[in-house]
N, C-alpha and C. Protein backbone atom coordinates (compact mmCIF):
# COMPACT_ATOMS: atom_id res chain seq x y z
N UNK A 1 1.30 19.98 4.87
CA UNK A 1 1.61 18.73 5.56
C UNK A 1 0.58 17.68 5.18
N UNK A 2 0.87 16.65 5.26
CA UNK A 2 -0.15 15.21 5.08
C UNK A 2 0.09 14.05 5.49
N UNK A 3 -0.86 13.62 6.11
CA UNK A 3 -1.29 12.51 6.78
C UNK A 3 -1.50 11.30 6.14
N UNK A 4 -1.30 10.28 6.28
CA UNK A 4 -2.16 9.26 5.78
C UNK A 4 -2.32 8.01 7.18
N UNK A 5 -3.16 7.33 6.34
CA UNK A 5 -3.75 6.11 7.60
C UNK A 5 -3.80 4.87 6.55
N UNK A 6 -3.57 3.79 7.14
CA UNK A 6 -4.08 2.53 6.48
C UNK A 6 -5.03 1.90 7.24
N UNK A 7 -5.94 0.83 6.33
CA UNK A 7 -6.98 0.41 6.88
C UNK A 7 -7.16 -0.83 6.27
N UNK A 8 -7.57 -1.98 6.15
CA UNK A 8 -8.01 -2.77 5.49
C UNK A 8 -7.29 -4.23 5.27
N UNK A 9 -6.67 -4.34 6.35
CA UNK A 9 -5.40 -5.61 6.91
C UNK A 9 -6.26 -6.40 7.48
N UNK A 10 -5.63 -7.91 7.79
CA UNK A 10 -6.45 -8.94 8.50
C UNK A 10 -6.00 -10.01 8.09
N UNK A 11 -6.73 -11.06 8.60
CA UNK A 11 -6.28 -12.56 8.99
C UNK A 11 -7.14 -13.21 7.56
N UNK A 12 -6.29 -13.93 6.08
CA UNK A 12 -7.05 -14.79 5.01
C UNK A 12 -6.41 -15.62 4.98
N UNK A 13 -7.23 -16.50 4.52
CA UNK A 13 -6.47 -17.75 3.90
C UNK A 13 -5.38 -17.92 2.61
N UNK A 14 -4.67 -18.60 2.18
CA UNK A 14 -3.57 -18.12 1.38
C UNK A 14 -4.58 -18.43 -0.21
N UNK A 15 -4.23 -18.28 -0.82
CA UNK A 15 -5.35 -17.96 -2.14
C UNK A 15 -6.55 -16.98 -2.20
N UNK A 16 -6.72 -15.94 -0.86
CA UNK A 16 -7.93 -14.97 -0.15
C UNK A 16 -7.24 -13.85 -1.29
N UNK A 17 -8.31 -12.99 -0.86
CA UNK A 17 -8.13 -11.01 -1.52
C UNK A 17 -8.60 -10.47 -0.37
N UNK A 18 -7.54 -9.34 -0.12
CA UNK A 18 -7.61 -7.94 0.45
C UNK A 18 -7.39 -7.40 -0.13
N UNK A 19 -8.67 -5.81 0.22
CA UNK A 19 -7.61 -4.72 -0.45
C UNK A 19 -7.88 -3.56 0.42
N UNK A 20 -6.25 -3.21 0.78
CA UNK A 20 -5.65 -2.37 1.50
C UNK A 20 -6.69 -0.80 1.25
N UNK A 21 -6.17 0.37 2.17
CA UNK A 21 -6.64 1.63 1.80
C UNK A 21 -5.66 2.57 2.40
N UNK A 22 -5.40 3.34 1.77
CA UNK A 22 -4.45 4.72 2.41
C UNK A 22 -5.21 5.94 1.94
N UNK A 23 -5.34 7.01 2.83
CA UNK A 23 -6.36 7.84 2.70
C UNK A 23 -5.78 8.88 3.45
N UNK A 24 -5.48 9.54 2.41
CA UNK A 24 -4.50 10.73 2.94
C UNK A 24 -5.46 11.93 3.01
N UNK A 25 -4.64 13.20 4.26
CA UNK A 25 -5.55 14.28 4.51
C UNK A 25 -4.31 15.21 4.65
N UNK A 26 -4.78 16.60 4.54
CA UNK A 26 -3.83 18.05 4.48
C UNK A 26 -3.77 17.78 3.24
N UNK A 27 -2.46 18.50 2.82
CA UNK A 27 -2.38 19.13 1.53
C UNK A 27 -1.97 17.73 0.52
N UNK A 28 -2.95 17.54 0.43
CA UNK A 28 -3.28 16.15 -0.44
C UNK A 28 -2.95 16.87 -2.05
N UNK A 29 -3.38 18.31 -2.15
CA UNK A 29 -3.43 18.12 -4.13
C UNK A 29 -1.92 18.40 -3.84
N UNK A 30 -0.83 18.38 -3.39
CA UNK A 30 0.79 18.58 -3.47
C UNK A 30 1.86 17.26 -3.09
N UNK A 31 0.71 15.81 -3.23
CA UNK A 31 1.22 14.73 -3.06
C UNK A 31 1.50 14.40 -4.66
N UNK A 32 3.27 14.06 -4.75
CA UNK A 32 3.28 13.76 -6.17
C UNK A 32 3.31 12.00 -6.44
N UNK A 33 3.30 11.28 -5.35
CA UNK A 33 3.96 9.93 -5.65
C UNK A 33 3.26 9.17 -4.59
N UNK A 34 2.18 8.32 -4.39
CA UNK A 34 2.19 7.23 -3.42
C UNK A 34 3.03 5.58 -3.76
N UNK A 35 3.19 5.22 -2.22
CA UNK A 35 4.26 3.66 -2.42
C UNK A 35 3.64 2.98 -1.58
N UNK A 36 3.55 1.87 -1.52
CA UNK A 36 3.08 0.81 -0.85
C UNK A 36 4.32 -0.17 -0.15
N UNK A 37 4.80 -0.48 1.07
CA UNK A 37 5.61 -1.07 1.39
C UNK A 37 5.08 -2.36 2.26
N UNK A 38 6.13 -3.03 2.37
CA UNK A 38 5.44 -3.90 3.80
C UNK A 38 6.59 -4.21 4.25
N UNK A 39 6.71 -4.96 5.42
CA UNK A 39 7.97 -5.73 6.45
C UNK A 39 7.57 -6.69 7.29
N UNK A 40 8.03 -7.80 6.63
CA UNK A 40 7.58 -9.07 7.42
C UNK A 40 8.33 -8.93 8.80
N UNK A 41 8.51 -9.64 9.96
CA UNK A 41 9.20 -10.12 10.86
C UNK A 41 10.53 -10.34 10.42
N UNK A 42 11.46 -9.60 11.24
CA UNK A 42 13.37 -10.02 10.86
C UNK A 42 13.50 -9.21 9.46
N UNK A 43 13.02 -9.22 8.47
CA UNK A 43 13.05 -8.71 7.34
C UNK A 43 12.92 -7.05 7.47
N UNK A 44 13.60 -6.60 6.03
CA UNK A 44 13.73 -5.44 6.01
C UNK A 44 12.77 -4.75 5.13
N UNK A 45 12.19 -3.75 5.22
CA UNK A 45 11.24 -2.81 4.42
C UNK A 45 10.79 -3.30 2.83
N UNK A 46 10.35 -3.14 2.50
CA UNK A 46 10.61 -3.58 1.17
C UNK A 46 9.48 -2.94 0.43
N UNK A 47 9.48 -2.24 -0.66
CA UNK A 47 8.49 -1.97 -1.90
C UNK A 47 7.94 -3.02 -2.43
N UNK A 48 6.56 -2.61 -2.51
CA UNK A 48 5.47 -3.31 -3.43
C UNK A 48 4.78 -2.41 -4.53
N UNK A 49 4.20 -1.50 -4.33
CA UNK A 49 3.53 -1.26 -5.39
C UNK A 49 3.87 0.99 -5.36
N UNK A 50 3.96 1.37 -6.00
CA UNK A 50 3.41 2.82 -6.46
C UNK A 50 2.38 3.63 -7.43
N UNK A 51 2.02 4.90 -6.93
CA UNK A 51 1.20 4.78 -8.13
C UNK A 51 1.65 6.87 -8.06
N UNK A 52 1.98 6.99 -9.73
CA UNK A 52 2.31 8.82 -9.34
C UNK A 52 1.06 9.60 -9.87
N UNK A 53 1.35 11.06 -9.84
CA UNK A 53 -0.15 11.97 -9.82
C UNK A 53 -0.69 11.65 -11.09
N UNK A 54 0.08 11.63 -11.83
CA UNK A 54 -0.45 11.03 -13.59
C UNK A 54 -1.15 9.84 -13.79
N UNK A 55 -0.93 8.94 -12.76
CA UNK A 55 -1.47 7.86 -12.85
C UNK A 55 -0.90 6.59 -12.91
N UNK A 56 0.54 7.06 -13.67
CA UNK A 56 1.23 5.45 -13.88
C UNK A 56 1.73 5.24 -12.79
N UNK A 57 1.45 3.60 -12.72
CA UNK A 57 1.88 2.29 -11.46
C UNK A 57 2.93 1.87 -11.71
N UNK A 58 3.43 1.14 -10.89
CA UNK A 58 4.75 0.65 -11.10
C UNK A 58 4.61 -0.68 -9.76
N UNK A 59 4.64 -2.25 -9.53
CA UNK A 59 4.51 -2.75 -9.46
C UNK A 59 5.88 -4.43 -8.78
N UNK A 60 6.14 -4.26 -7.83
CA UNK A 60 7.43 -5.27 -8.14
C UNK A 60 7.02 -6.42 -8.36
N UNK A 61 7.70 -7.05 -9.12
CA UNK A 61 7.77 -8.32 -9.86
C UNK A 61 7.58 -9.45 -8.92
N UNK A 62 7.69 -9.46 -7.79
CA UNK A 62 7.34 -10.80 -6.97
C UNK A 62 5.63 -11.03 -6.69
N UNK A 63 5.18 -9.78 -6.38
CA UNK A 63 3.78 -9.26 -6.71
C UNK A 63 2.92 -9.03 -7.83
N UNK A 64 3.70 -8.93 -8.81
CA UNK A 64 3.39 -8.57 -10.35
C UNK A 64 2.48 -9.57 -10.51
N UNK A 65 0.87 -9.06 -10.80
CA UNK A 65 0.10 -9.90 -11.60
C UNK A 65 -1.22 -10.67 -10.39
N UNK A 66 -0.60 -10.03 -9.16
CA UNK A 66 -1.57 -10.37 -8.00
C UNK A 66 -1.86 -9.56 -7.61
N UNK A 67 -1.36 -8.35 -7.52
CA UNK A 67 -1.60 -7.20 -6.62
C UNK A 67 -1.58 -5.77 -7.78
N UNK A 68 -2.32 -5.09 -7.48
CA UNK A 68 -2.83 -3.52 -8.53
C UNK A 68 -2.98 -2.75 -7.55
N UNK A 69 -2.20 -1.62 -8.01
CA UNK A 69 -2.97 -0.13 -7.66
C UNK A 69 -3.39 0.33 -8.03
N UNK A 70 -4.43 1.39 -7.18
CA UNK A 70 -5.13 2.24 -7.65
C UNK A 70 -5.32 3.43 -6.71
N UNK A 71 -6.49 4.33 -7.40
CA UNK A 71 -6.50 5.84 -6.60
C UNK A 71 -7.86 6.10 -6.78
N UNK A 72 -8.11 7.11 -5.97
CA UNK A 72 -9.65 7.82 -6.17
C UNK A 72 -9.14 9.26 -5.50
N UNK A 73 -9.47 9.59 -6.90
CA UNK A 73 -8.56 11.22 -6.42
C UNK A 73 -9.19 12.28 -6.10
N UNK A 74 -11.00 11.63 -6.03
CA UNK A 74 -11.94 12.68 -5.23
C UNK A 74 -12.11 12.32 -4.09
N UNK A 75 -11.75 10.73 -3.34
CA UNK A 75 -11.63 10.43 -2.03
C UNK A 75 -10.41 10.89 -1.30
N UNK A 76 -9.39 10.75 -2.09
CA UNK A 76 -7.94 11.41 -1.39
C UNK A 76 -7.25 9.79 -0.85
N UNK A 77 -7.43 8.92 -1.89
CA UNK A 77 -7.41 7.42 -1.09
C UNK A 77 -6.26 6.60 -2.23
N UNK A 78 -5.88 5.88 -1.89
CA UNK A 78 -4.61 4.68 -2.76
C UNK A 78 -5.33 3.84 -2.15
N UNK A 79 -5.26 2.39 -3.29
CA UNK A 79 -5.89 1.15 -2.81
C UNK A 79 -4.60 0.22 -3.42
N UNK A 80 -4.51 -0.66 -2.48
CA UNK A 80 -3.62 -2.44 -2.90
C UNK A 80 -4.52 -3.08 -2.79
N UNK A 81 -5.29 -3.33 -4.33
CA UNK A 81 -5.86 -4.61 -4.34
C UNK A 81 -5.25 -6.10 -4.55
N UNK A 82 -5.25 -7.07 -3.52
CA UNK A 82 -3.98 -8.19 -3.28
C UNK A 82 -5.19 -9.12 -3.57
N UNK A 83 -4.97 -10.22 -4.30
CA UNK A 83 -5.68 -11.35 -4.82
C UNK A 83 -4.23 -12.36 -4.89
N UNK A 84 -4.77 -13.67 -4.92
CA UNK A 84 -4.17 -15.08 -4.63
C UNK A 84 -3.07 -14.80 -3.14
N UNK A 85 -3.22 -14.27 -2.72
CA UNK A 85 -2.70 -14.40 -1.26
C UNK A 85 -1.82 -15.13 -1.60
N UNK A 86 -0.51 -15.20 -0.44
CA UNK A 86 0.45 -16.55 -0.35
C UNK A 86 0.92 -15.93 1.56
N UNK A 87 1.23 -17.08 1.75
CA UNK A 87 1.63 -16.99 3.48
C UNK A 87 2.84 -16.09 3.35
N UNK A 88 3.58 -15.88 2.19
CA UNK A 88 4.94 -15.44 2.24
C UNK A 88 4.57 -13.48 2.21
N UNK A 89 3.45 -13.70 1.94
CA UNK A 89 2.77 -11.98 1.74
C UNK A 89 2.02 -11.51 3.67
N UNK A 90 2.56 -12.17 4.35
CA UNK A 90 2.39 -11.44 5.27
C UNK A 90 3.22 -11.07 5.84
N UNK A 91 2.50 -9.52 6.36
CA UNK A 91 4.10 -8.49 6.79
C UNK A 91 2.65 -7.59 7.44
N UNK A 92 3.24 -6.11 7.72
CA UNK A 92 2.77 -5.19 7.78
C UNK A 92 2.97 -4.15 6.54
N UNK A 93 1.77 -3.64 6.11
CA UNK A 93 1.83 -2.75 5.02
C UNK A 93 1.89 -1.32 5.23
N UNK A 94 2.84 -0.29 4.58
CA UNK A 94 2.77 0.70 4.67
C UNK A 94 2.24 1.43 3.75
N UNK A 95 1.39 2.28 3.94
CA UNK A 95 1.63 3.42 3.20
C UNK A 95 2.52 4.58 2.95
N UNK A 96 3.10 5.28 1.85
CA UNK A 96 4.12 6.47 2.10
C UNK A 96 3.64 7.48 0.73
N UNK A 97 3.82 9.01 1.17
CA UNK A 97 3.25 9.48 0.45
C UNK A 97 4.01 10.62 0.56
N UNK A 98 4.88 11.49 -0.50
CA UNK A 98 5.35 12.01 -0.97
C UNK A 98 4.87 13.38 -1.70
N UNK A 99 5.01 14.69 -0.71
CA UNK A 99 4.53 15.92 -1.02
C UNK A 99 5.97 16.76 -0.75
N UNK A 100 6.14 17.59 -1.75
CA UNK A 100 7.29 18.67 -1.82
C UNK A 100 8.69 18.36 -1.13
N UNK A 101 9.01 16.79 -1.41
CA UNK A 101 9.95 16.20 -1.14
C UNK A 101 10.11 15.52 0.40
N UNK A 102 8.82 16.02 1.01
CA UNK A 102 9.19 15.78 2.67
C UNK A 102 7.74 14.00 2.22
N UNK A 103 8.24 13.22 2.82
CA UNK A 103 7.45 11.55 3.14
C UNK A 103 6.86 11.20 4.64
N UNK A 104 5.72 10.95 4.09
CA UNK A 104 4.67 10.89 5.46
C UNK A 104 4.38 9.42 5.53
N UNK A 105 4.28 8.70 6.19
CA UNK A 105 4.43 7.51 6.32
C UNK A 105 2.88 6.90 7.15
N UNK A 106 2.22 6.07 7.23
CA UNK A 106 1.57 5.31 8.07
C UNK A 106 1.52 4.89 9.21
N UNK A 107 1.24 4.33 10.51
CA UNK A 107 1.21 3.27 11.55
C UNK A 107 1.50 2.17 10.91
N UNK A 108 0.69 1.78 8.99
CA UNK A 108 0.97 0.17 8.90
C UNK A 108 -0.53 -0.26 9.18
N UNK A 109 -0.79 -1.56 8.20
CA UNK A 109 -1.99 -2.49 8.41
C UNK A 109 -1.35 -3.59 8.60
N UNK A 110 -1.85 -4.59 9.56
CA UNK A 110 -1.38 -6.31 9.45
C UNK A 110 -2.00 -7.22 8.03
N UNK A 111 -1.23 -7.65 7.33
CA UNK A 111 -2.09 -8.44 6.55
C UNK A 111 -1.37 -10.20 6.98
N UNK A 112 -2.35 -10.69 7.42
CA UNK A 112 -1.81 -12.60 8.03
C UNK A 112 -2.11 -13.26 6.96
N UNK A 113 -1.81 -14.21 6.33
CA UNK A 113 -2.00 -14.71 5.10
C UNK A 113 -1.97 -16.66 5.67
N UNK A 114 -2.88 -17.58 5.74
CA UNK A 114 -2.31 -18.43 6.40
C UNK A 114 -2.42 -19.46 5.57
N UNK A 115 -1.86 -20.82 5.56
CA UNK A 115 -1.82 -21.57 4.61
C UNK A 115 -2.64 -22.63 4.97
């Protein structure tokens, strides 16, 4: 089974950097895939970023070129590093993390982005 938590949400100005953290625990070496989601208000779920055990990212294009993932695979941690902010990037962020087909999901970080 595995856990994860997010951490690292908050109130920037729109052109600011955060960067997110998901930091998963239990059977962490049988996670094959982390995803990064968020959901603004009224809006529906939506993908932002992944990253799989090999390493390759994958990135959506509205985000493309502001926002990177990454891993530290002796911390047990995924990072969204988010640079140039925009007000339209605030939502709540998820983490989701994917071990032997069953998805463990987050509480969610706030990220406020203000203009």
């Amino acid at each position: 089974q595995v856990h994860v938590v997010e951490s690292g949400g908050g109130l920037v100005q729109a052109g600011g950097s955060l960067r997110l953290s998901c930091a998963a625990s239990g059977s962490t070496f049988s996670i094959n895939v982390f995803r990064w989601y968020r959901q603004a208000p009224g809006n529906e779920r939506e993908f932002v970023a992944s990253i799989i055990s090999a390493g390759d990212t994958n990135v959506v294009d509205f985000v493309k070129g502001r926002f990177t993932i990454s891993r530290d695979n002796g911390k047990n941690t995924v990072y969204l590093q988010m640079n140039s902010l925009k007000p339209e990037d605030t939502a709540v962020y998820y983490c989701n993390a994917v071990s032997r087909g069953l998805s463990a999901w987050g509480q969610g970080t706030q990220v406020t982005v203000s203009a």
